[in-house]
N, C-alpha and C. Protein backbone atom coordinates (compact mmCIF):
# COMPACT_ATOMS: atom_id res chain seq x y z
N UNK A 1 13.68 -6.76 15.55
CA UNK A 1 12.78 -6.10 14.62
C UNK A 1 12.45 -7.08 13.50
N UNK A 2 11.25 -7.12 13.14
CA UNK A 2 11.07 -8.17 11.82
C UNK A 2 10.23 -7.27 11.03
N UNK A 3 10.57 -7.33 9.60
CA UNK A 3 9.90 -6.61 8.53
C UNK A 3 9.02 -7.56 7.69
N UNK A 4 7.37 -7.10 7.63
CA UNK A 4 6.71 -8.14 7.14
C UNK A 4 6.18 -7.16 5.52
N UNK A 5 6.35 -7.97 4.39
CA UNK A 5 6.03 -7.45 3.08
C UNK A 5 4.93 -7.67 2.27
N UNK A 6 4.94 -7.25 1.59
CA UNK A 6 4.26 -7.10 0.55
C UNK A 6 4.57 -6.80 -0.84
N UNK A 7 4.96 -7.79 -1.87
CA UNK A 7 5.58 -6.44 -3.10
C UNK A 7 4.59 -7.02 -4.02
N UNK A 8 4.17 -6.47 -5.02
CA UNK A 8 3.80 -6.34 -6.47
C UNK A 8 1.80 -6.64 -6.31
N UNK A 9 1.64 -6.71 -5.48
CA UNK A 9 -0.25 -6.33 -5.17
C UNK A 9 -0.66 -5.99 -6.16
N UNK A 10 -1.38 -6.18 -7.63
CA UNK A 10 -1.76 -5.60 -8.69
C UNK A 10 -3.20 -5.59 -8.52
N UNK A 11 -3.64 -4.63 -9.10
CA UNK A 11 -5.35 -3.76 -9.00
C UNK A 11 -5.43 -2.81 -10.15
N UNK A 12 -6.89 -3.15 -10.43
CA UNK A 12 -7.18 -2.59 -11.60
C UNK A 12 -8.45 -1.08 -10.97
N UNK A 13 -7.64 -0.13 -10.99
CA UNK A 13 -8.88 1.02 -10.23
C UNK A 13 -8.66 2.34 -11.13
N UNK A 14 -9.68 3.03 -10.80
CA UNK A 14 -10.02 4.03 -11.24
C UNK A 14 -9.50 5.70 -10.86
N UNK A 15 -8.03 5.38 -10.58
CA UNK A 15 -7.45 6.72 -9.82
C UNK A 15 -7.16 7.55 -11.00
N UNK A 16 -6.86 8.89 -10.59
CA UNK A 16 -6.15 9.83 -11.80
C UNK A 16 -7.18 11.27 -11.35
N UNK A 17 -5.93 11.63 -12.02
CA UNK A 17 -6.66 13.75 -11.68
C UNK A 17 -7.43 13.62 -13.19
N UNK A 18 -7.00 13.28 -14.36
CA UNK A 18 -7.91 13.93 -15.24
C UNK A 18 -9.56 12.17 -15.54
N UNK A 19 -10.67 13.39 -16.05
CA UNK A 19 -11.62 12.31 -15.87
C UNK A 19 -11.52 11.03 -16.84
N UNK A 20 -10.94 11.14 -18.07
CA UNK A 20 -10.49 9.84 -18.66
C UNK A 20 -9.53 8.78 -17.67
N UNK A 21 -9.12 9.25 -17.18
CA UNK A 21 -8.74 7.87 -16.45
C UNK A 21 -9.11 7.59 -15.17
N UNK A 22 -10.18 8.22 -14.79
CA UNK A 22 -11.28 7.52 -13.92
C UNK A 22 -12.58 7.19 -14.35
N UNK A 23 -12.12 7.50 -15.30
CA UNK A 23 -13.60 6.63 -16.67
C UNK A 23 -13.21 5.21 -16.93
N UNK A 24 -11.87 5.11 -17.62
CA UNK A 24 -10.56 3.91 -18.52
C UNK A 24 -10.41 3.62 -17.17
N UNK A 25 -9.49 3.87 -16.31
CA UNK A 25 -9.30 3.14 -15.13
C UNK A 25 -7.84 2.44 -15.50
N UNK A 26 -6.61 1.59 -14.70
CA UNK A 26 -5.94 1.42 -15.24
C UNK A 26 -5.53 0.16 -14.17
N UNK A 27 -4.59 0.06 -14.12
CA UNK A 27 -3.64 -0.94 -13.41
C UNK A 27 -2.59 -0.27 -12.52
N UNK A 28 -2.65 -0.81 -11.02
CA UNK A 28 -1.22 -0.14 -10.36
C UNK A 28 -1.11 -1.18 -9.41
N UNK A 29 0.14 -0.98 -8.86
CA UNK A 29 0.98 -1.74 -7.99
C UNK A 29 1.30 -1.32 -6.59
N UNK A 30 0.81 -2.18 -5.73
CA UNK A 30 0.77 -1.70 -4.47
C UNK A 30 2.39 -2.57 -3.74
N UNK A 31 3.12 -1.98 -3.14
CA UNK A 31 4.08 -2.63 -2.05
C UNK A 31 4.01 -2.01 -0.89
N UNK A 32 3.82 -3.18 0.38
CA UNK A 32 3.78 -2.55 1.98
C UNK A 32 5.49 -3.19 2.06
N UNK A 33 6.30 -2.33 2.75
CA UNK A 33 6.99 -2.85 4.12
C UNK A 33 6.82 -2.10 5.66
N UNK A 34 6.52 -3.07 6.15
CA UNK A 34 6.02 -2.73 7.49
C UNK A 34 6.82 -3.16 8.37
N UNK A 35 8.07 -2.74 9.54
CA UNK A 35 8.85 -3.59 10.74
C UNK A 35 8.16 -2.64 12.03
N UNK A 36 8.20 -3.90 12.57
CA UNK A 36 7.36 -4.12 14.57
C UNK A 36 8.99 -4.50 15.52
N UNK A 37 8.47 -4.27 16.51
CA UNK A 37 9.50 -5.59 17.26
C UNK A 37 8.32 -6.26 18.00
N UNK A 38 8.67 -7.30 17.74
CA UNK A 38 6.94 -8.91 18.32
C UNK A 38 7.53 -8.45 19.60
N UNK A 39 5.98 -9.05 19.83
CA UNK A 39 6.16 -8.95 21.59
C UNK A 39 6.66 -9.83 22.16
N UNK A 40 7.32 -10.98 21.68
CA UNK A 40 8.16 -12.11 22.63
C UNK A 40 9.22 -12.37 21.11
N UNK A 41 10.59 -13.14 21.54
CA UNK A 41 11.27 -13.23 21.08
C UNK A 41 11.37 -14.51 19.91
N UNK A 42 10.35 -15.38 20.73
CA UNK A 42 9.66 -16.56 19.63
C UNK A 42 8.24 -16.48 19.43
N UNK A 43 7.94 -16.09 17.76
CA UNK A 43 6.82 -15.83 17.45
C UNK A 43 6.15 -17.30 17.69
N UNK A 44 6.53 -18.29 17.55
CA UNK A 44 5.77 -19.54 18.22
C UNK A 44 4.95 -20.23 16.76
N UNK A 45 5.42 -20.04 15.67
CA UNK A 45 4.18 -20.27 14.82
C UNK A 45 2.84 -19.97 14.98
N UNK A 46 2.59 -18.52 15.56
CA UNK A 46 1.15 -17.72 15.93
C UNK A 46 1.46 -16.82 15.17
N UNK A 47 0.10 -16.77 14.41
CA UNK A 47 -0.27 -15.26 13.51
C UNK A 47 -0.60 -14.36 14.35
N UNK A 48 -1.04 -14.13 15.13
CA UNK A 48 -1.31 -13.36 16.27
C UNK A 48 -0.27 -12.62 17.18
N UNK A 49 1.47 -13.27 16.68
CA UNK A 49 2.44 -13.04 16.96
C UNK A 49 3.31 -11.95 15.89
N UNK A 50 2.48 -11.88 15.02
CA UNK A 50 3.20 -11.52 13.87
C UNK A 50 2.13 -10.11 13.37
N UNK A 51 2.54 -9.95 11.89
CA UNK A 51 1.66 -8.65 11.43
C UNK A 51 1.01 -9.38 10.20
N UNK A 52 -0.24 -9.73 9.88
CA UNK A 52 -0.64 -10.64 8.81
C UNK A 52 -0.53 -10.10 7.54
N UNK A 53 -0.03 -10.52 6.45
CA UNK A 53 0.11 -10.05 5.14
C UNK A 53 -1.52 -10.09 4.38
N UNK A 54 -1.58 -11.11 4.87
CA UNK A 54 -3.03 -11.10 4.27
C UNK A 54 -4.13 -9.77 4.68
N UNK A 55 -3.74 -9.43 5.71
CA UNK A 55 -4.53 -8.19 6.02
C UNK A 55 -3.98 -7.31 5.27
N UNK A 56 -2.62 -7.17 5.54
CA UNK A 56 -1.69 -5.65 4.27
C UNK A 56 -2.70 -5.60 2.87
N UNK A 57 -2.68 -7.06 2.66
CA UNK A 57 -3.73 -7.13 1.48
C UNK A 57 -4.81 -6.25 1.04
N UNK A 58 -5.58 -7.62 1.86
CA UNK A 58 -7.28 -6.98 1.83
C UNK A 58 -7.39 -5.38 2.03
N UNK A 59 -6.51 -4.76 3.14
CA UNK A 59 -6.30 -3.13 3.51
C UNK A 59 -6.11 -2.52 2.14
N UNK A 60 -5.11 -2.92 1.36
CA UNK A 60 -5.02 -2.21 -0.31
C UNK A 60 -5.89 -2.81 -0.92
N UNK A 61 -6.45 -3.69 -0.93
CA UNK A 61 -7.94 -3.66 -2.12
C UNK A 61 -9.06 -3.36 -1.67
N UNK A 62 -9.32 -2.94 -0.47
CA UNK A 62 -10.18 -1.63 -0.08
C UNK A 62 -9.91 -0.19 -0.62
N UNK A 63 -8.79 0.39 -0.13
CA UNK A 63 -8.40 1.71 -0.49
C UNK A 63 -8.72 1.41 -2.51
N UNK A 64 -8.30 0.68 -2.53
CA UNK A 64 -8.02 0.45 -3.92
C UNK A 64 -9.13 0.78 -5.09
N UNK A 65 -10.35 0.36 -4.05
CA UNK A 65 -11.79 0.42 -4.83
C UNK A 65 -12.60 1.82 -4.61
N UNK A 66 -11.82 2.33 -3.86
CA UNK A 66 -12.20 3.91 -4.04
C UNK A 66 -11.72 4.88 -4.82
N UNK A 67 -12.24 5.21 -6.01
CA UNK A 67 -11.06 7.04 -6.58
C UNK A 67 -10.97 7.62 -6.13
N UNK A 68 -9.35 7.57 -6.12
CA UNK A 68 -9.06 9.19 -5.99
C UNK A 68 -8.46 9.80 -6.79
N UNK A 69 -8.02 11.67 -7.00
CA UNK A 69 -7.59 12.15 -7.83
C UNK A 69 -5.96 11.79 -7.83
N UNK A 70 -5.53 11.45 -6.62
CA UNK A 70 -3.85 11.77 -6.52
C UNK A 70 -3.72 10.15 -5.87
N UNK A 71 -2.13 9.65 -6.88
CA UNK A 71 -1.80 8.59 -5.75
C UNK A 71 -1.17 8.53 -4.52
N UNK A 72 -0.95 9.97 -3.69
CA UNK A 72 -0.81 10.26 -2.72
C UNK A 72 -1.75 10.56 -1.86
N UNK A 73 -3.08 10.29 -1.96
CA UNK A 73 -4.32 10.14 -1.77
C UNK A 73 -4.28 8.67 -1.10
N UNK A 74 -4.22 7.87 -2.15
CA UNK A 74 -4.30 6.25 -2.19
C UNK A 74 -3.26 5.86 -1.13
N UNK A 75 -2.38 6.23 -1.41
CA UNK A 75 -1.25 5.60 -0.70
C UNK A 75 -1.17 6.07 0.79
N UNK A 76 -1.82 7.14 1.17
CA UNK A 76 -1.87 7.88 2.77
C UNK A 76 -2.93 7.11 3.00
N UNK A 77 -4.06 6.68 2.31
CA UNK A 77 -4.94 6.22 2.98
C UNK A 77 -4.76 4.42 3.35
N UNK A 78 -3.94 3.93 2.41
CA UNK A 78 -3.96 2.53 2.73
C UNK A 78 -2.77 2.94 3.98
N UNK A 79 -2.17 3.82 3.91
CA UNK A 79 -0.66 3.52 5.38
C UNK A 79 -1.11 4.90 6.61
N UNK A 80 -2.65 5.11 6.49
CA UNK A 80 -3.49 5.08 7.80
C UNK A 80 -4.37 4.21 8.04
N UNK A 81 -4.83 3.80 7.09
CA UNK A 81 -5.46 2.01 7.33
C UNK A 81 -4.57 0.84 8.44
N UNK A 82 -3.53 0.94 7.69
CA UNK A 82 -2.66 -0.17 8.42
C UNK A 82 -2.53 0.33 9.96
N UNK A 83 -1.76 1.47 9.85
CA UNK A 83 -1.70 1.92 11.16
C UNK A 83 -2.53 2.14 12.30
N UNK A 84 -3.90 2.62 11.77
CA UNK A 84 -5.09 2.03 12.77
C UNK A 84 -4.99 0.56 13.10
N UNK A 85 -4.83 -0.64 12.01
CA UNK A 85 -5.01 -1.60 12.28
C UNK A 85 -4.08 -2.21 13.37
N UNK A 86 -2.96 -2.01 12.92
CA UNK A 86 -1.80 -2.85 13.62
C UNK A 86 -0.54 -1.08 14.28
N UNK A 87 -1.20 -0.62 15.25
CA UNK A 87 -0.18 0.47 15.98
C UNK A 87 0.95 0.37 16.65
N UNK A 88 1.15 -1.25 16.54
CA UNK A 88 2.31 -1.14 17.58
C UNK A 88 3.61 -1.19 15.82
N UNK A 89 3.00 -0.96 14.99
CA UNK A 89 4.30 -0.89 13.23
C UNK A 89 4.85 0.17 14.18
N UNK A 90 6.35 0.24 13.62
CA UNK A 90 7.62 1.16 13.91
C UNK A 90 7.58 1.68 12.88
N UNK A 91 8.15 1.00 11.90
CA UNK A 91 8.02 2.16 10.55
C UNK A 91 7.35 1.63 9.44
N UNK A 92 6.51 2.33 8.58
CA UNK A 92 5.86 2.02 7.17
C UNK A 92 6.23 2.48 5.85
N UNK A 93 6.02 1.32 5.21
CA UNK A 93 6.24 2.27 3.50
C UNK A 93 5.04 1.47 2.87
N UNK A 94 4.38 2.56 2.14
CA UNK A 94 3.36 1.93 1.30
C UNK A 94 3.51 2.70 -0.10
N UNK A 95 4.04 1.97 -1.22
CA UNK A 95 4.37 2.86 -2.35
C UNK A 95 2.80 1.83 -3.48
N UNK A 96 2.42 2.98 -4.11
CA UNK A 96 1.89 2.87 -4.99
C UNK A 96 2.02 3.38 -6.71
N UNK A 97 2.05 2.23 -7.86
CA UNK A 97 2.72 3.13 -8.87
C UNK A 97 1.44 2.48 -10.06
N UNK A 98 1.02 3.49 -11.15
CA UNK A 98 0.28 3.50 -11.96
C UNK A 98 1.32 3.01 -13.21
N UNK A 99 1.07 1.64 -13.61
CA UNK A 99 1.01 1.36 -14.77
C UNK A 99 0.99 1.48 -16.09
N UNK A 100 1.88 1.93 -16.90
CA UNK A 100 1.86 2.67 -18.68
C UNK A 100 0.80 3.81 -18.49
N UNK A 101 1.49 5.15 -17.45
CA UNK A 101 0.85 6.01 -16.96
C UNK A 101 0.35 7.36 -18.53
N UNK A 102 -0.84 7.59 -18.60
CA UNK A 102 -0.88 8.38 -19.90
C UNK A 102 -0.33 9.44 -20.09
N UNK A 103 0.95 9.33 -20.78
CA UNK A 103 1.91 10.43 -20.63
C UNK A 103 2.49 10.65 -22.30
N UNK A 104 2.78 11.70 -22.18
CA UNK A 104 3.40 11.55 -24.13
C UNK A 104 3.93 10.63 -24.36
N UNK A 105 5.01 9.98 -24.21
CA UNK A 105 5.72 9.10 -24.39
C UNK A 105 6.13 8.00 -23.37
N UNK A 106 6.92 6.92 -23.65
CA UNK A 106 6.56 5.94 -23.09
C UNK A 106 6.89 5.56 -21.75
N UNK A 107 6.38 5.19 -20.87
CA UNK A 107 6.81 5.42 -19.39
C UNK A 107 6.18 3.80 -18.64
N UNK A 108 6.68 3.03 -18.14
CA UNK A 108 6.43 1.58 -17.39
C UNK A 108 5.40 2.06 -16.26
N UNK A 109 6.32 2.91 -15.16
CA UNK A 109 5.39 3.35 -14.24
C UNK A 109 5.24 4.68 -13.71
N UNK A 110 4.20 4.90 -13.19
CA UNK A 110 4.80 6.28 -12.53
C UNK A 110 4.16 5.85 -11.26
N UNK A 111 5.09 6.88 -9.90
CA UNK A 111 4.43 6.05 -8.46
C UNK A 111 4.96 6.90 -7.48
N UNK A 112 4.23 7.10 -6.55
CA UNK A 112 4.90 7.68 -5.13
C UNK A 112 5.10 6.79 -4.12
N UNK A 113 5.64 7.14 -3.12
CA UNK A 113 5.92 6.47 -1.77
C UNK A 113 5.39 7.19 -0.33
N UNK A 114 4.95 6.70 0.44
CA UNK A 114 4.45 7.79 1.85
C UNK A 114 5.56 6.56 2.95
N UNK A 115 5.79 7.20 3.73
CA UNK A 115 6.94 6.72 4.60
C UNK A 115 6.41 7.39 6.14
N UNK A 116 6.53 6.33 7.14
CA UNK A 116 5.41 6.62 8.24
C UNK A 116 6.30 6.05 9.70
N UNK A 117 6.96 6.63 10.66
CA UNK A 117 7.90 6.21 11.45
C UNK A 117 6.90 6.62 12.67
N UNK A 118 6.32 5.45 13.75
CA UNK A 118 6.07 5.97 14.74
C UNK A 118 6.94 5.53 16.14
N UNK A 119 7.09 6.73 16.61
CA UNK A 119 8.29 6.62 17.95
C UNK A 119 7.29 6.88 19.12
């Protein structure tokens, strides 16, 4: 099994239930972990062998440039993105967390996780 990552993806988008902060817009943090088992036992130095990060990427700064009201919105949609892309993933995590979220008092992040096991 090999687990291919992603941590700290930063994007500046326009998510949130209330309309000031899809007006303001803010900052959040995307992390994929994604594990496969490759189809041969030596990936061979082939990307084609592997699951490309660079795609995990580009996949969250798509979702990314769309609003939505909920980051469970965001985050189902970038970890059905992936999974269309690359179906043979075993299991997924795609957590997304909003940045000095507007809350009474002071808070770093706030964030969910969607967790995606296909057997």
């Amino acid at each position: 099994m090999i687990k291919v990552s992603l941590y700290g993806a930063e994007f500046f988008a326009r998510h949130g239930f209330y309309k000031e902060e899809q007006i303001l817009g803010n900052y959040f943090v995307v992390n994929v972990e994604a594990c496969f088992e490759p189809k041969s036992v030596n990936i061979n130095d082939d990307l084609n062998n592997t699951l490309n990060y660079e795609r995990l990427y580009e996949i969250a700064q798509s979702a990314m440039k769309i609003p939505k009201q909920l980051l469970e919105t965001v985050a189902q949609g970038i970890a059905d993105d992936i999974i269309l892309q690359f179906p043979y993933i075993n299991t997924l995590e795609v957590e997304v967390k909003k940045l000095n979220p507007p809350l009474k008092g002071k808070v770093a992040a706030s964030g969910i996780t969607v967790y995606i096991t296909n057997n």
